[in-house]
C-alpha atoms as a PDB file:
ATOM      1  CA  UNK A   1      10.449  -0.657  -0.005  1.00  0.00           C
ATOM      2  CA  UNK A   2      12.440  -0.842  -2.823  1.00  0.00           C
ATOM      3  CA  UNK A   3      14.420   3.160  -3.195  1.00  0.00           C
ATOM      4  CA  UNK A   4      13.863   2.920  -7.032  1.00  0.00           C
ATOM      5  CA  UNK A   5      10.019   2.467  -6.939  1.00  0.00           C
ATOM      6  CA  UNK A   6      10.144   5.072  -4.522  1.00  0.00           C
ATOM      7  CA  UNK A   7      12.163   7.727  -6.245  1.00  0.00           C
ATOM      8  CA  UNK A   8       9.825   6.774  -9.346  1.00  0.00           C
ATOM      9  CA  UNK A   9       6.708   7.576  -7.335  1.00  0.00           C
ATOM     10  CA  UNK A  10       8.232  11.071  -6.364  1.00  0.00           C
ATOM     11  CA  UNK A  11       9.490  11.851  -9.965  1.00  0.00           C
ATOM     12  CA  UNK A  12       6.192  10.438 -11.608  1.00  0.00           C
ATOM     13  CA  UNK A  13       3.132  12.216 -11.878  1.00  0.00           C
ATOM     14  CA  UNK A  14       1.490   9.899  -8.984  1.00  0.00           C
ATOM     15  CA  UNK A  15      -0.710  11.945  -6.935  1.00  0.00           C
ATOM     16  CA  UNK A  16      -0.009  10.959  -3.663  1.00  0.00           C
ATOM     17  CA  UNK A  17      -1.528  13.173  -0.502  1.00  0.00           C
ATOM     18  CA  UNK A  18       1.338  15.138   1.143  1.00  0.00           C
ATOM     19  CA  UNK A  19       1.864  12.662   4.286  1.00  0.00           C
ATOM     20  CA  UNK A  20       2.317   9.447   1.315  1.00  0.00           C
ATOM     21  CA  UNK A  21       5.107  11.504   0.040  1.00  0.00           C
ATOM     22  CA  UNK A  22       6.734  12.386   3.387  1.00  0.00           C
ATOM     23  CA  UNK A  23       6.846   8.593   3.783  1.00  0.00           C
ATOM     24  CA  UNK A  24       8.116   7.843   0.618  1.00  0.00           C
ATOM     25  CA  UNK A  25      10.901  10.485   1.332  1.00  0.00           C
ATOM     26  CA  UNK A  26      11.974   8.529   4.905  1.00  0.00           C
ATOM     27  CA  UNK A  27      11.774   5.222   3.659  1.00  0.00           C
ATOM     28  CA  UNK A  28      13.354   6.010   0.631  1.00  0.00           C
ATOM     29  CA  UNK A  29      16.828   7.017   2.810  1.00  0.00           C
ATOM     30  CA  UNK A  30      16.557   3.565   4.048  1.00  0.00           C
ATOM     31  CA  UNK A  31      15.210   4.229   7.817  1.00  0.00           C
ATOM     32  CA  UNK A  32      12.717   1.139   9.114  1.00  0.00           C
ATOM     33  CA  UNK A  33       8.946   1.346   9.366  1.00  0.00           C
ATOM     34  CA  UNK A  34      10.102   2.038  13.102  1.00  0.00           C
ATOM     35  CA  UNK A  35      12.327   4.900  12.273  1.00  0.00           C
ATOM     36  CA  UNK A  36       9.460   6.367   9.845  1.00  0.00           C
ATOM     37  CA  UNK A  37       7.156   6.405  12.669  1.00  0.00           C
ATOM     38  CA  UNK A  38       9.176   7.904  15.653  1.00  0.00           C
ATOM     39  CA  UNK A  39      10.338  10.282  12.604  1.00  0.00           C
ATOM     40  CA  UNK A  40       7.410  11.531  11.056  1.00  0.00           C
ATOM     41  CA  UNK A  41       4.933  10.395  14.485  1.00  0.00           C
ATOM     42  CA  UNK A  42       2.708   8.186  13.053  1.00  0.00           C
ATOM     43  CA  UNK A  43       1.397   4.842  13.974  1.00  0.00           C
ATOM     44  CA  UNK A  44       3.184   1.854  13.015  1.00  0.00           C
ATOM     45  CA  UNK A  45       0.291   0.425  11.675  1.00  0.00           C
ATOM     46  CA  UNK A  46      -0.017   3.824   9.667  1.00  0.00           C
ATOM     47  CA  UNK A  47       3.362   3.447   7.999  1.00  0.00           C
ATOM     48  CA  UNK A  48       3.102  -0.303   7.505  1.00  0.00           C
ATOM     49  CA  UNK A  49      -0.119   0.518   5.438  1.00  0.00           C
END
């Protein structure tokens, strides 16, 4: 995921539930869909989506 589009989606007035924006905040320090998941324990299938 591209860190712009997701520093956009924080700053913007996109309602996204909680979780969505915990992701956003991972991802967006460049960690893998892998590192999300042990992270934050979710699926992988729940991060990928």
């Amino acid at each position: 995921m591209d860190a712009t589009i997701s520093a956009q989606a924080l700053i913007n007035d996109i309602p996204l539930a909680e979780r969505e924006g915990d992701v956003l905040r991972v991802a967006s320090d460049g960690y893998s869909v892998q590192d999300i998941a042990r992270i934050l324990h979710l699926a992988l299938g729940t991060v990928r989506n």
